[in-house]
Protein backbone atom coordinates (compact mmCIF):
# COMPACT_ATOMS: atom_id res chain seq x y z
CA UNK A 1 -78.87 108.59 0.93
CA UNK A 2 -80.15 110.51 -1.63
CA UNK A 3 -83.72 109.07 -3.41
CA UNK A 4 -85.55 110.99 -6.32
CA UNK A 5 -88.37 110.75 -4.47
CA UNK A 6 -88.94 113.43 -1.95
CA UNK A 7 -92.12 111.60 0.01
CA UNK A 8 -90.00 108.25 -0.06
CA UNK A 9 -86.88 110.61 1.43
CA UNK A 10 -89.15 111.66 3.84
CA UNK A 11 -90.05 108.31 4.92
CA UNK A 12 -86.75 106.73 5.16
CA UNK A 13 -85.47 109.94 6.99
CA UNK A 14 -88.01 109.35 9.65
CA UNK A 15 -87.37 105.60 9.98
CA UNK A 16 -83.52 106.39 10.21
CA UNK A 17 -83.83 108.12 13.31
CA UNK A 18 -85.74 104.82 15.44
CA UNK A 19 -82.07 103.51 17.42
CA UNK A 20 -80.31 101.42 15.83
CA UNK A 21 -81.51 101.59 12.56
CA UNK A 22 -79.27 102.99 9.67
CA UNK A 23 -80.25 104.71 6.07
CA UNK A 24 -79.89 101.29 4.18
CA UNK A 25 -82.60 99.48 6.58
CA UNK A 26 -84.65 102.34 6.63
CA UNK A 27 -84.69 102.36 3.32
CA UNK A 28 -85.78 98.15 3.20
CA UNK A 29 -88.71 99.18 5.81
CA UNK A 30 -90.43 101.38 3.26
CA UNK A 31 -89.82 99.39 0.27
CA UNK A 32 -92.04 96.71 1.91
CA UNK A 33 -94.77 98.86 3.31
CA UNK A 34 -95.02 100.13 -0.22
CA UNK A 35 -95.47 96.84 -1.35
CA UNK A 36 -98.46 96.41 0.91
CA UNK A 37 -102.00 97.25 0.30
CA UNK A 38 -103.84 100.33 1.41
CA UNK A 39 -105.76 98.99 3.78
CA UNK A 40 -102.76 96.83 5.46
CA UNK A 41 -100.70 100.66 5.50
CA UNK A 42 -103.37 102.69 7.08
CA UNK A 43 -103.55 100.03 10.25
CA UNK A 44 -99.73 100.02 10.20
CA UNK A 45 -100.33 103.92 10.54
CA UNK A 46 -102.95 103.60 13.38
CA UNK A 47 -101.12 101.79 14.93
CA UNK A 48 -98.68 104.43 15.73
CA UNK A 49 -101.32 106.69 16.38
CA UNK A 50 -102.87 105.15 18.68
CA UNK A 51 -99.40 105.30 20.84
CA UNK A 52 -99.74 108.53 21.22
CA UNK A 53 -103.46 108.61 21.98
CA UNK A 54 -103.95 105.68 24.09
CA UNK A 55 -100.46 104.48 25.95
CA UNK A 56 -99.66 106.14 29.64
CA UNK A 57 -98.03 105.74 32.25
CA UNK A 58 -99.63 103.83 35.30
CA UNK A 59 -101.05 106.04 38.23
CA UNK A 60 -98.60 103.47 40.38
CA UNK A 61 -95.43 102.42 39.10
CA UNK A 62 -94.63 104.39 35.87
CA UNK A 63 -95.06 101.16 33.72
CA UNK A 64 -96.54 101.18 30.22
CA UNK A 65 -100.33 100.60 29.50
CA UNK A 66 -103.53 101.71 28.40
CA UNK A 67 -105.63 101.95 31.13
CA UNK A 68 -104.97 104.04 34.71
CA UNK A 69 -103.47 100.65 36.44
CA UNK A 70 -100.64 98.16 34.68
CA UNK A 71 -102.06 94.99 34.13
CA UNK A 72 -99.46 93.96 37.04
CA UNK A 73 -100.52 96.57 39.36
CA UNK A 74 -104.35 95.48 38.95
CA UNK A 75 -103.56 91.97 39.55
CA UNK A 76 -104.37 91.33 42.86
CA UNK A 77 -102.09 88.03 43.00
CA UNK A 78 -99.26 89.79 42.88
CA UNK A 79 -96.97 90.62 46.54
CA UNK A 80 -98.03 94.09 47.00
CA UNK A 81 -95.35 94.31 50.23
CA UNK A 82 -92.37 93.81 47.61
CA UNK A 83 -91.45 96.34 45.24
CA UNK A 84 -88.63 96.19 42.64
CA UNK A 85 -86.97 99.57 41.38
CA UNK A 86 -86.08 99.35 37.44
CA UNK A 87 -84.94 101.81 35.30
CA UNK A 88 -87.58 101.74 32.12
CA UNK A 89 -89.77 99.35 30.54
CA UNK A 90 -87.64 97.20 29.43
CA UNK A 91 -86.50 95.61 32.95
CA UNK A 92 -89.84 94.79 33.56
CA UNK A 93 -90.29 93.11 30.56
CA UNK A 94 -86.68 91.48 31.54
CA UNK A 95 -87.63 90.11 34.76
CA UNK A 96 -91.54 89.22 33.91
CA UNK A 97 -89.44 87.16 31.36
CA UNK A 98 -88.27 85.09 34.27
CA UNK A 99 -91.63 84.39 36.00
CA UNK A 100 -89.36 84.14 39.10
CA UNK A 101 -90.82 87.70 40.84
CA UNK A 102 -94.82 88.12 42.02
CA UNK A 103 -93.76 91.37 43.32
CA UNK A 104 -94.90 94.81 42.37
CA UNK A 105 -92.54 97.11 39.98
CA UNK A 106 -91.60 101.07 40.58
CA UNK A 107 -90.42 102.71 37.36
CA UNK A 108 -87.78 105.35 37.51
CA UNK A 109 -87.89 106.80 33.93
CA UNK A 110 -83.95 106.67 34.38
CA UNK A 111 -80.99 106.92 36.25
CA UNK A 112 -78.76 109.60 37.60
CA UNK A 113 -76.31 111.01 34.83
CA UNK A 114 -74.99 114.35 35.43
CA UNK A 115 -73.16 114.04 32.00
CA UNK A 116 -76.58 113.67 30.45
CA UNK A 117 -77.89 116.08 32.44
CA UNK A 118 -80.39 113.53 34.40
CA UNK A 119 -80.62 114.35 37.81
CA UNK A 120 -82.52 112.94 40.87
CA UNK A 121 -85.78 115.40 40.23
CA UNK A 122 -86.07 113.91 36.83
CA UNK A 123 -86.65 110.41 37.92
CA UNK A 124 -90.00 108.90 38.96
CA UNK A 125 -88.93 109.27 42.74
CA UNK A 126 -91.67 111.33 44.56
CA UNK A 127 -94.31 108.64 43.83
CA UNK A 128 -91.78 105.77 45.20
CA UNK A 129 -91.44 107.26 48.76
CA UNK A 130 -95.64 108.19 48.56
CA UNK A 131 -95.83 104.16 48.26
CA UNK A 132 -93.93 103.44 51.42
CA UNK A 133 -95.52 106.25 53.41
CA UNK A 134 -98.03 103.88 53.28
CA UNK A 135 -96.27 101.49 55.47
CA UNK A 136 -97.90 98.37 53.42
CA UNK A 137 -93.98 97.98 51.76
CA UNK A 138 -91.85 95.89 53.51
CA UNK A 139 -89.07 95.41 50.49
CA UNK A 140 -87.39 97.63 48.29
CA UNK A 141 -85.34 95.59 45.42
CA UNK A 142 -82.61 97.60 43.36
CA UNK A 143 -82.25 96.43 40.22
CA UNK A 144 -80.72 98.61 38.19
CA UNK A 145 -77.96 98.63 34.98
CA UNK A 146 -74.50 97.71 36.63
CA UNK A 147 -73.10 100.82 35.58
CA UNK A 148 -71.68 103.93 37.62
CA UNK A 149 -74.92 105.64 36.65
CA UNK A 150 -76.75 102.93 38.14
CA UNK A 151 -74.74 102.30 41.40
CA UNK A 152 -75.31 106.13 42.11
CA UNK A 153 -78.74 105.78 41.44
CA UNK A 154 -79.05 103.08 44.00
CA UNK A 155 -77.11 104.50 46.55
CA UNK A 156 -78.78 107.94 46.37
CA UNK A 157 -81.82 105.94 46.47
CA UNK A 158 -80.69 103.80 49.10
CA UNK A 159 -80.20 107.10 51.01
CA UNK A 160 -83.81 108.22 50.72
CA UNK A 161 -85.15 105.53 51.83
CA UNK A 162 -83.32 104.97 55.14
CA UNK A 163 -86.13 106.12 57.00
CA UNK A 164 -88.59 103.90 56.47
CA UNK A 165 -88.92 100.59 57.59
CA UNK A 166 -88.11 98.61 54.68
CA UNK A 167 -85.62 96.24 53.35
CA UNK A 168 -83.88 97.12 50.99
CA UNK A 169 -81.91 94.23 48.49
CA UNK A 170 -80.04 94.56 45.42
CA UNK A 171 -79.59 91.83 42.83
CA UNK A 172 -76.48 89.31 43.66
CA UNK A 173 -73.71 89.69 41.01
CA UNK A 174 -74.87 87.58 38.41
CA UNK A 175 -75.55 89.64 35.91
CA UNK A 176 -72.15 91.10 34.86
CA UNK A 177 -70.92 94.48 35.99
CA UNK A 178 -71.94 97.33 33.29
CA UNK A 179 -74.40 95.29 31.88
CA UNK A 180 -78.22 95.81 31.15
CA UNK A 181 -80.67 93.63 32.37
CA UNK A 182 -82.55 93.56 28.86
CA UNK A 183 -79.05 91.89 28.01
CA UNK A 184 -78.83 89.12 30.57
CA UNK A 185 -80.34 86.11 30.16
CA UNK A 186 -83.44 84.74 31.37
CA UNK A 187 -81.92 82.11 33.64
CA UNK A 188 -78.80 84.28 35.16
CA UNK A 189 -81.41 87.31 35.94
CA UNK A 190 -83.79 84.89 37.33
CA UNK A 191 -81.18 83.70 39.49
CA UNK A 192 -79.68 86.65 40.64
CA UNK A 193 -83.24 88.10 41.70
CA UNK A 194 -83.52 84.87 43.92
CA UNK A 195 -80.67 85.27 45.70
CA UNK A 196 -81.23 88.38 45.95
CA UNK A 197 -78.58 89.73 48.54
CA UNK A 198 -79.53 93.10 51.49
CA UNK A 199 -78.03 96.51 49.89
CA UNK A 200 -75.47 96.94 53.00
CA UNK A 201 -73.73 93.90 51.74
CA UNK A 202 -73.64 94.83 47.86
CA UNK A 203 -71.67 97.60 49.07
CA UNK A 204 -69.13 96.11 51.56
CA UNK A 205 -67.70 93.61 48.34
């Protein structure tokens, strides 16, 4: 898309490259900021900035926030002995979603995927066996994507964790194979994290 403009080029070019989002949107997302006044542009500006200036990573599972501690790892309600592995962000939202898990949440940043060049020392896993050298953990839940990537990830994991003393569970087949949990719906991954089924079994089906 070519525009006469080369500061409204510049603009769509940059929205272009957010997933999913093609020239011709782009180019609808900065036709209506320009529509909107000053003031209204410079907070939708901020706003951005203040992602990179404010948003980390908490000290204790990886998740999003803006203070040292998630909002679900300060909450002292939750089951601190249960932890549930997730690839990013978005599984957390997923299963908060179904208010059916009081647990805790490690973060992996990922899974395995030698074709993408994501290995095991790329993902979050250091910090996940420093929480159960505590000895306070006595679950592990897998719940990753469905996918090769992810069933390596779990069963590498799986391996690492073999000598502690935890259980370790993986989400019954509910959600469909080579599917994302962001993708599943409330109700089936709400289910399948309730009957929830031990890892050794996943494997002999």
């Amino acid at each position: 898309m070519n525009l006469v403009s080369k500061v409204l080029q510049q603009a769509v070019d940059e929205f272009a490259q957010l997933p999913g989002v093609g020239h011709k949107t782009a180019f609808r997302f900065v036709l209506h900021l320009l529509k909107k006044n000053p003031e209204e542009l410079k907070k939708f500006g901020n706003t951005f900035l203040q992602l990179q200036e404010q948003v980390q990573y908490c000290s204790a599972c990886f998740n999003i926030t803006d203070r040292e501690l998630c909002d679900i790892c300060a909450d002292q309600r939750r089951d601190s002995s249960t932890i549930c592995v997730v690839e990013d962000i978005r599984d957390v939202v997923s299963i908060e979603n179904t208010e059916q898990f009081k647990g805790l949440y490690h973060v992996l940043g990922g899974i395995i995927s030698p074709l993408d060049g994501v290995g095991p020392s790329d993902l979050n896993i250091p910090p996940l066996l420093e929480r159960l050298e505590t000895g306070e953990v006595n679950e592990v839940i897998f719940a990753l994507t469905t996918t090769m990537e992810g069933d390596t990830t779990t069963f590498y994991l799986s391996r690492q964790l073999q000598k502690y003393d935890v259980k370790l569970s993986t989400l019954a087949r509910g959600v469909s194979i080579g599917g994302g949990l962001e993708y599943t719906d409330e109700l089936t991954l709400g289910r399948s994290l309730v009957n929830r089924v031990p890892y050794e079994n996943s494997l002999a089906k």
